[in-house]
Every structure is written in structure tokens, then in C-alpha cells.
N, C-alpha and C. Protein backbone atom coordinates (compact mmCIF):
# COMPACT_ATOMS: atom_id res chain seq x y z
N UNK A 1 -45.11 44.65 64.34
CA UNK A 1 -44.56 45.90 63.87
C UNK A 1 -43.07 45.77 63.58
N UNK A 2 -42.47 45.08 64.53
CA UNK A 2 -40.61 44.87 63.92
C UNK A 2 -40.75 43.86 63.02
N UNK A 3 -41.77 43.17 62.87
CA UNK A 3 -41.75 42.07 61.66
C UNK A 3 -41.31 43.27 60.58
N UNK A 4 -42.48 44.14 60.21
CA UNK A 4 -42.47 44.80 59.25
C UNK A 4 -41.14 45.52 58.99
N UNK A 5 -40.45 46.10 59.78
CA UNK A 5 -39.23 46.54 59.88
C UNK A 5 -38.30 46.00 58.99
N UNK A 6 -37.99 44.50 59.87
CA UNK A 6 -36.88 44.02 59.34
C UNK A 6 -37.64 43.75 57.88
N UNK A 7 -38.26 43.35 57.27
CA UNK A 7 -39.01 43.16 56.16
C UNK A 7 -38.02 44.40 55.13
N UNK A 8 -38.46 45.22 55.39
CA UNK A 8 -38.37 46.75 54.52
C UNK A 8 -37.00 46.97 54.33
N UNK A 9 -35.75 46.69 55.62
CA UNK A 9 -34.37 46.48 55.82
C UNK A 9 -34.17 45.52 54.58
N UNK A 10 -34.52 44.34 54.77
CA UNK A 10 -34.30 43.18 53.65
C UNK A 10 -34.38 43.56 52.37
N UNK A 11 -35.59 44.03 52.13
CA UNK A 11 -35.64 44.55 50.94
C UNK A 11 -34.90 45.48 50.43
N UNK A 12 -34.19 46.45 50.80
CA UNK A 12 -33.49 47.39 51.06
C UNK A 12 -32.48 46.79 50.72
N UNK A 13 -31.72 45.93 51.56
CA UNK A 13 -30.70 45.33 51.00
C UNK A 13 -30.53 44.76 49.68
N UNK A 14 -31.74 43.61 48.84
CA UNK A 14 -31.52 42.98 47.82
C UNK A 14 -31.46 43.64 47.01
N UNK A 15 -32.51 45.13 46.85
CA UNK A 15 -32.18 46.51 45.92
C UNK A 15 -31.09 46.56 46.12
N UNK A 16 -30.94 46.99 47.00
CA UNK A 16 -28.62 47.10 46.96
C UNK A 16 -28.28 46.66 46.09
N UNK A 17 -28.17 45.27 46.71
CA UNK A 17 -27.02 43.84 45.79
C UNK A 17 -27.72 43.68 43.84
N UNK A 18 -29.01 43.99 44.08
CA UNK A 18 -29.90 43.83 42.71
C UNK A 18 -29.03 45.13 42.31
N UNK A 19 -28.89 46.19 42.33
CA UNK A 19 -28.34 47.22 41.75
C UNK A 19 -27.08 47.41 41.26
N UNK A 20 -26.12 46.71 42.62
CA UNK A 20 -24.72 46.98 42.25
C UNK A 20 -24.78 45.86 41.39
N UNK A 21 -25.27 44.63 41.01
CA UNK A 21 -25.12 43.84 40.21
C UNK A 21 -25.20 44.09 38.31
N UNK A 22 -26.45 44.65 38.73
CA UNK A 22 -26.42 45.56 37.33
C UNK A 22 -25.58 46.42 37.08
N UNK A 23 -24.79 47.27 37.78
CA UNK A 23 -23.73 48.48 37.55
C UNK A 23 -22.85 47.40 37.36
N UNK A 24 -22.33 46.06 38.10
CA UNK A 24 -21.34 46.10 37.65
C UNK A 24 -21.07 45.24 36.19
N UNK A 25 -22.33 44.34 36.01
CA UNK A 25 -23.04 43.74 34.46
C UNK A 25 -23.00 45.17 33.62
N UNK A 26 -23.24 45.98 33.64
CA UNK A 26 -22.95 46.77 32.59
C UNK A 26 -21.53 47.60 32.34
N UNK A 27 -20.77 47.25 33.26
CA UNK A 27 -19.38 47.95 32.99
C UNK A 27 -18.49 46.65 31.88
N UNK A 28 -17.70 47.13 31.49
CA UNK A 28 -17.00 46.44 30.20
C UNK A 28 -15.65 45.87 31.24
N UNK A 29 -15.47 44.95 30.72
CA UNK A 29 -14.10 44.39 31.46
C UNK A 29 -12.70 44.52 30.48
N UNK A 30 -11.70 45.04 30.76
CA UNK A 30 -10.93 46.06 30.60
C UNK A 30 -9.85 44.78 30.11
N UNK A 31 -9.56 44.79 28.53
CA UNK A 31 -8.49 43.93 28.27
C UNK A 31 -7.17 44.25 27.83
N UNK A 32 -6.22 43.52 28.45
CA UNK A 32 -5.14 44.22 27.89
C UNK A 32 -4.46 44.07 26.51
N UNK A 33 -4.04 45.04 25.62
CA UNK A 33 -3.79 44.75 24.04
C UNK A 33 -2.34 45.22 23.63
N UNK A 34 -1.72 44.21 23.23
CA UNK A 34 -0.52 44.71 22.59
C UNK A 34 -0.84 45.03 21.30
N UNK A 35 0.03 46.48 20.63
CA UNK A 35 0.10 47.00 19.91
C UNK A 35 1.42 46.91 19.24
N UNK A 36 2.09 46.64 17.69
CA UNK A 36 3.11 46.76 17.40
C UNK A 36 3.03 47.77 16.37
N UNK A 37 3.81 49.12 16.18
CA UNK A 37 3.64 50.08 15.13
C UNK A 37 5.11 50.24 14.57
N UNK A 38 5.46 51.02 13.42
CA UNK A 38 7.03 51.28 13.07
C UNK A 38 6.70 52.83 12.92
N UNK A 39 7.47 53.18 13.22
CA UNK A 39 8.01 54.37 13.08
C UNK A 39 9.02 54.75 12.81
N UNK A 40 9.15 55.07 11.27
CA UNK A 40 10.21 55.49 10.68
C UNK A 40 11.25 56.99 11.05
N UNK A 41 10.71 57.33 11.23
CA UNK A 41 11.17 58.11 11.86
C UNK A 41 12.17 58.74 13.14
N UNK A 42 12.14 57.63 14.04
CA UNK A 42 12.34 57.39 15.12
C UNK A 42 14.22 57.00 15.47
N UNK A 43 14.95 57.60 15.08
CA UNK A 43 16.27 57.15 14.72
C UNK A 43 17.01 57.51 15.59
N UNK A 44 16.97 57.95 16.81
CA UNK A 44 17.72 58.52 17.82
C UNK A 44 17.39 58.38 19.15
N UNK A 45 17.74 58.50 20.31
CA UNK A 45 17.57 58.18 21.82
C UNK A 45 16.55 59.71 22.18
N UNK A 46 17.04 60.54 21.69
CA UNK A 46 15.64 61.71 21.73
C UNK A 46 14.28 61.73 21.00
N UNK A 47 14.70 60.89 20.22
CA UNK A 47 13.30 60.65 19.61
C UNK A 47 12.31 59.55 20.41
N UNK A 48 13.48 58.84 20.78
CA UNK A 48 12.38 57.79 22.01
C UNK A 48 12.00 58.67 23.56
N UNK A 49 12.48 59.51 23.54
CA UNK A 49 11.98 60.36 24.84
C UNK A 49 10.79 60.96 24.75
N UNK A 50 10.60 61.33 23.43
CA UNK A 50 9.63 62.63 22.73
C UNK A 50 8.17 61.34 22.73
N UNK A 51 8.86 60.26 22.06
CA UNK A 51 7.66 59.39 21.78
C UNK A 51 6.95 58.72 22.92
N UNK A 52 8.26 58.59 24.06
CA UNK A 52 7.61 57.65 25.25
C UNK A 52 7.08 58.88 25.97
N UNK A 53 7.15 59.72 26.05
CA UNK A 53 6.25 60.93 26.96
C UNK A 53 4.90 60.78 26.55
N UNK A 54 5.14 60.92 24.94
CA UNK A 54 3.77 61.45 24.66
C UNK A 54 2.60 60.03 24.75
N UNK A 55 3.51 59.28 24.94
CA UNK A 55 2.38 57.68 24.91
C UNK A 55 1.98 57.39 26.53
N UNK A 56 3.01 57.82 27.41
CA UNK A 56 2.73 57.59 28.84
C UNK A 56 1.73 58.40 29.06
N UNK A 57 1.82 59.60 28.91
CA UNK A 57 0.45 60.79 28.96
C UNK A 57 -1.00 60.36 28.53
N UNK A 58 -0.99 59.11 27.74
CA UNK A 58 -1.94 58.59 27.04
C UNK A 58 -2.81 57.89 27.74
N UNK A 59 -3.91 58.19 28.52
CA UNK A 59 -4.84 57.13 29.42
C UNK A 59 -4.82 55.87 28.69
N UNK A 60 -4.64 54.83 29.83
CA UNK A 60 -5.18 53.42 29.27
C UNK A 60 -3.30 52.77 28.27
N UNK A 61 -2.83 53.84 28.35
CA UNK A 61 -1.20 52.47 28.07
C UNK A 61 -0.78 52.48 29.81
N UNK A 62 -0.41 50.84 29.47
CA UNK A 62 0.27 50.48 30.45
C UNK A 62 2.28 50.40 30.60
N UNK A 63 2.01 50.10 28.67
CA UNK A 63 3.60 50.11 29.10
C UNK A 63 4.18 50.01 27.83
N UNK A 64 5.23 51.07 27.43
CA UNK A 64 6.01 51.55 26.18
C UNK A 64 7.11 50.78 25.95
N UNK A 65 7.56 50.10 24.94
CA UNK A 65 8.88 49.70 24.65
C UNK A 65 9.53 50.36 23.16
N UNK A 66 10.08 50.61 23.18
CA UNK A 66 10.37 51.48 21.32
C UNK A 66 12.10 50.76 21.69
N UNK A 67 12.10 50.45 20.33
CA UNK A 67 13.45 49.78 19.43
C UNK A 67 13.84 50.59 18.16
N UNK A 68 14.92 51.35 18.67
CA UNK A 68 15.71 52.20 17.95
C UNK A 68 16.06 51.97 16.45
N UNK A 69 16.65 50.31 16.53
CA UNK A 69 17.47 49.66 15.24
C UNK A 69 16.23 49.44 14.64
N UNK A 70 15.48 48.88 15.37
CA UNK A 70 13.92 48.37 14.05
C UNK A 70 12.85 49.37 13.83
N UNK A 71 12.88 50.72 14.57
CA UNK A 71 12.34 51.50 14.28
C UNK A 71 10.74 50.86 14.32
N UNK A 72 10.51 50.28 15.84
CA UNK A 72 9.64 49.79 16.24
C UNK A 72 9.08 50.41 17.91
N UNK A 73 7.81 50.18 17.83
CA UNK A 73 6.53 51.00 18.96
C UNK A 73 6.14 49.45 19.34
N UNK A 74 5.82 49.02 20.51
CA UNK A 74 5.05 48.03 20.93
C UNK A 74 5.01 48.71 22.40
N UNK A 75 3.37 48.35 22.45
CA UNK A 75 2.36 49.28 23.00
C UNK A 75 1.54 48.82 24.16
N UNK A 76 1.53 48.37 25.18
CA UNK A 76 0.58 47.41 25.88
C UNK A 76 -0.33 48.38 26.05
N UNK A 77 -1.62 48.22 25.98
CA UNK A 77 -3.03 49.53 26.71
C UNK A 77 -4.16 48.37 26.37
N UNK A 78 -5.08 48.85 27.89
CA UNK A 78 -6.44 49.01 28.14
C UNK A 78 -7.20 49.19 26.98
N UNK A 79 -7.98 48.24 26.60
CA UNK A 79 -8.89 48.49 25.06
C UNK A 79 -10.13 49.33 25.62
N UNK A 80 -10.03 49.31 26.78
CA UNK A 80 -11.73 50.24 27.20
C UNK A 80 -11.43 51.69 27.62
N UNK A 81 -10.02 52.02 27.40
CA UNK A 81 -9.72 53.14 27.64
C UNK A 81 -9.09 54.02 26.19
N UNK A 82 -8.09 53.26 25.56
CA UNK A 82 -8.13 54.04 24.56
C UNK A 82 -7.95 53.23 22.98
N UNK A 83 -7.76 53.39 22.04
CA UNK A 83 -8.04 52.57 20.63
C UNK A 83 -6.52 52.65 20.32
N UNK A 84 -6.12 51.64 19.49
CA UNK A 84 -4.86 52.04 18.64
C UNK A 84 -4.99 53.08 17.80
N UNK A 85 -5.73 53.50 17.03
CA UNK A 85 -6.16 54.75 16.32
C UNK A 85 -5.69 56.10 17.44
N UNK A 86 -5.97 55.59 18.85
CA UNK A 86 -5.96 57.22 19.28
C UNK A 86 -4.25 57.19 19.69
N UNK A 87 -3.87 56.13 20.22
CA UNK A 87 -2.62 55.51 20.14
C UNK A 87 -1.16 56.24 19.28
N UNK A 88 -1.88 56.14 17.92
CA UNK A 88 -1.13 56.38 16.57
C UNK A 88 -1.08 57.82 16.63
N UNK A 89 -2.26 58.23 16.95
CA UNK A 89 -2.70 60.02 17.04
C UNK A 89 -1.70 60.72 17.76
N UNK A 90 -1.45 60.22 19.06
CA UNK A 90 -0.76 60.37 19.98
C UNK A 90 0.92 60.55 19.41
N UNK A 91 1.08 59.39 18.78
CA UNK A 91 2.94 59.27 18.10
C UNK A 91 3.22 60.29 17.21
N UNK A 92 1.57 60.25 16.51
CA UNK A 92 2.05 61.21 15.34
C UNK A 92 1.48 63.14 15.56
N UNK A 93 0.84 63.25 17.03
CA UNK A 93 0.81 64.29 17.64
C UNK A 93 2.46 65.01 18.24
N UNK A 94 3.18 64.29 18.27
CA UNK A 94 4.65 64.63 19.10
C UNK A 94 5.52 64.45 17.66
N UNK A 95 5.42 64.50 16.46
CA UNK A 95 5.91 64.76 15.79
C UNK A 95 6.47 63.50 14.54
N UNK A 96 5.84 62.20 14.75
CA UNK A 96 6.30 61.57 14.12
C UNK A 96 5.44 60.55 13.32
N UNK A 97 5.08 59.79 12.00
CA UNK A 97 4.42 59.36 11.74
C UNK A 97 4.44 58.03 11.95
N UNK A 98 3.06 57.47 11.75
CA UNK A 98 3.34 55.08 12.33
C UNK A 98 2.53 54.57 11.82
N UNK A 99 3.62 53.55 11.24
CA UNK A 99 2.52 52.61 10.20
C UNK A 99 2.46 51.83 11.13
N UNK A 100 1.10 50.50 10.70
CA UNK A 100 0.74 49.32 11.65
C UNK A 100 1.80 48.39 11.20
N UNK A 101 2.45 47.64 11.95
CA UNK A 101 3.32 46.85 11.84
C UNK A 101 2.82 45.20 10.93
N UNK A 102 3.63 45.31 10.11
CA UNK A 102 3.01 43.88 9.13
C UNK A 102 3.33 42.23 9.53
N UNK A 103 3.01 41.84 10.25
CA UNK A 103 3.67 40.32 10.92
C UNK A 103 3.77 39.60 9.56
């Protein structure tokens, strides 16, 4: 009778580990992406306040740098959290428009 027990426990367990294995095989692994955009617009030390708010607010960036003289956005974010598209949405939601930067 405790044969059977521990039996059912065991099993119990490999469902576990069989399960969380699959949850965690189906989650996406989260890469990090630099983004470079221009924004013409962007010509003043208030304009980088307006822009870095509205990008920090943005799930999935990790980290804002904006360059005044080059009228440049470089963008680090989570690709499983948000797109450069929603990114751009974001710059040009707070008032300013961004082209993709041409290397």
C-alpha cells in the first residue's frame, strides 16, 4: 500500500517538472536590441526631457541616450516586449517625429 503511495507522489512530481518544462519551452527568450532613430526635431535640453519620459514610460526599454548636436535617439529595449514601430509611436506621441537612422 505505501508502495503505491510513493508511486502516485513520483508521478506527481515528473508532471510537475514535465509541465514547468513546457511553460518554460514555450516562453520566448527576451533579446536585447539597439535602436538608432533621428529626430529632427529635437534641438534643445527640453526636448530631451519630453522625449526621455515618454520612452522610459515605454515597457521593455532599458535605456535612453538622445544626442542633441546629431539629433539622434539610440534605444536599448526588450524585443519581446515592445517593437521599434511602437518605440517610434511613442517619440512621435510626445510631440516629435523619427526617421530610422541610415548607417
Amino acid at each position: 500500500m505505501t508502495h503505491g503511495r510513493f508511486r502516485k507522489e513520483r508521478n506527481v512530481k515528473l508532471t510537475a517538472i514535465i509541465v514547468g518544462l513546457g511553460l518554460i519551452g514555450g516562453t520566448a527568450v527576451a533579446k536585447e536590441v539597439t535602436a538608432e532613430m533621428k529626430v529632427p526635431g529635437m534641438d534643445c535640453a527640453a526636448c530631451t526631457v519630453v522625449i526621455r519620459h515618454a520612452l522610459t514610460q515605454t515597457k521593455g526599454v532599458k535605456s535612453v541616450d538622445l544626442n542633441v548636436d546629431k539629433r539622434m535617439a539610440t534605444i536599448v529595449y526588450e524585443d519581446t516586449q515592445v517593437t521599434e514601430p511602437q518605440i517610434q509611436k511613442a517619440i512621435e506621441k510626445s510631440g516629435f517625429k523619427t526617421e530610422p537612422s541610415r548607417k
